[in-house]
Protein backbone atom coordinates (compact mmCIF):
# COMPACT_ATOMS: atom_id res chain seq x y z
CA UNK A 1 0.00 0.00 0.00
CA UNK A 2 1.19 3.80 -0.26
CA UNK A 3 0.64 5.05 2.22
CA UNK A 4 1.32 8.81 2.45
CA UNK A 5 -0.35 9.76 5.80
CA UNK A 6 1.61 10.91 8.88
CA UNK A 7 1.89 8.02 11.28
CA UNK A 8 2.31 8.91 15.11
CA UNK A 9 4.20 5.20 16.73
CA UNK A 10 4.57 5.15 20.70
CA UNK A 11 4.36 2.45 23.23
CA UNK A 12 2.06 1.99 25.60
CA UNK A 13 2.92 0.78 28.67
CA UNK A 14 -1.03 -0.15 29.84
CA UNK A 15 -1.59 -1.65 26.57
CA UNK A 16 2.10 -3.34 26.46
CA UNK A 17 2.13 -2.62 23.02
CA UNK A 18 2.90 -0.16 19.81
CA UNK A 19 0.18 2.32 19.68
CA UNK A 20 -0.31 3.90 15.66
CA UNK A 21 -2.48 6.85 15.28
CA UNK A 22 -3.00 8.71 12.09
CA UNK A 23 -4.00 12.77 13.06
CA UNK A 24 -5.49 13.37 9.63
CA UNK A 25 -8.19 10.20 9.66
CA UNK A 26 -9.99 10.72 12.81
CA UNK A 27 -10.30 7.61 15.13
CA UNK A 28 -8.27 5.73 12.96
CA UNK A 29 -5.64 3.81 15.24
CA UNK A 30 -3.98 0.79 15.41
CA UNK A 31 -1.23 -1.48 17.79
CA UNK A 32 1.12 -3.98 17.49
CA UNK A 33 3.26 -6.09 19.85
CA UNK A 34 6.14 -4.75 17.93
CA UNK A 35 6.89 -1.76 15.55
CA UNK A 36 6.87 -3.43 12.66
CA UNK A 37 3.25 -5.70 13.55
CA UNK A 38 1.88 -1.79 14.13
CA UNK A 39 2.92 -0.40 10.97
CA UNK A 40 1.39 -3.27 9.16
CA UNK A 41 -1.95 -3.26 11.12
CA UNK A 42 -1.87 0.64 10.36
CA UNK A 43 -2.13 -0.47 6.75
CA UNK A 44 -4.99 -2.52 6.97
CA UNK A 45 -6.73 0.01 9.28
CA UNK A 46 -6.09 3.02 6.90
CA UNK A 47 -7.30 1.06 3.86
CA UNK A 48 -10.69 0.30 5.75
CA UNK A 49 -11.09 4.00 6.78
CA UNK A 50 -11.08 5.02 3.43
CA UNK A 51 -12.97 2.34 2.23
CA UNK A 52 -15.96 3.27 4.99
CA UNK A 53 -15.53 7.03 3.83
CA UNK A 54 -16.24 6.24 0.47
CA UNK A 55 -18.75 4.45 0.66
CA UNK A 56 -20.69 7.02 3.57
CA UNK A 57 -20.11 9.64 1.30
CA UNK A 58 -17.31 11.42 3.41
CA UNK A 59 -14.50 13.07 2.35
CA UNK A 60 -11.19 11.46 2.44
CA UNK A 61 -8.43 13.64 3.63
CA UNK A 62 -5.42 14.84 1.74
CA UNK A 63 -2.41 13.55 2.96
CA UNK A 64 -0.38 16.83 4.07
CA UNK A 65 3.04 16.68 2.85
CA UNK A 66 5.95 17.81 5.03
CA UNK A 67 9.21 19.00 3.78
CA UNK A 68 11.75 18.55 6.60
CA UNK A 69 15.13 19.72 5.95
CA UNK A 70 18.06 17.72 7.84
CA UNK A 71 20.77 19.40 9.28
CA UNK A 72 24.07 18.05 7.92
């Protein structure tokens, strides 16, 4: 999948997991016992979303595109 949508990955101790949140799809969230198990249920859960927006009629966000500059 390509996914272009800002993904927000932290650990939850009271979940004892990987906790994925996406800011610009409201409620959609995710976890994971590891990193990489979130990331991949993100996926899934991001291709639903949209799927369930489209077919309620809703609008699907634009993924906002951020241009971060590295220091070197």
């Amino acid at each position: 999948m390509n996914n272009k949508y800002e993904l927000v990955i932290y650990w939850s101790n009271t979940d004892n997991r990987y906790i994925v949140e996406v800011p610009e799809l409201p409620g959609c969230m995710a976890d994971g016992y590891s990193y990489q198990d979130a990331v991949i249920n993100i996926e899934v859960i991001i291709h639903e979303w949209i799927e369930t927006a489209n077919m309620l009629g809703r609008e699907v966000p634009t993924p906002v595109s951020r241009q971060l500059t590295c220091p070197h």
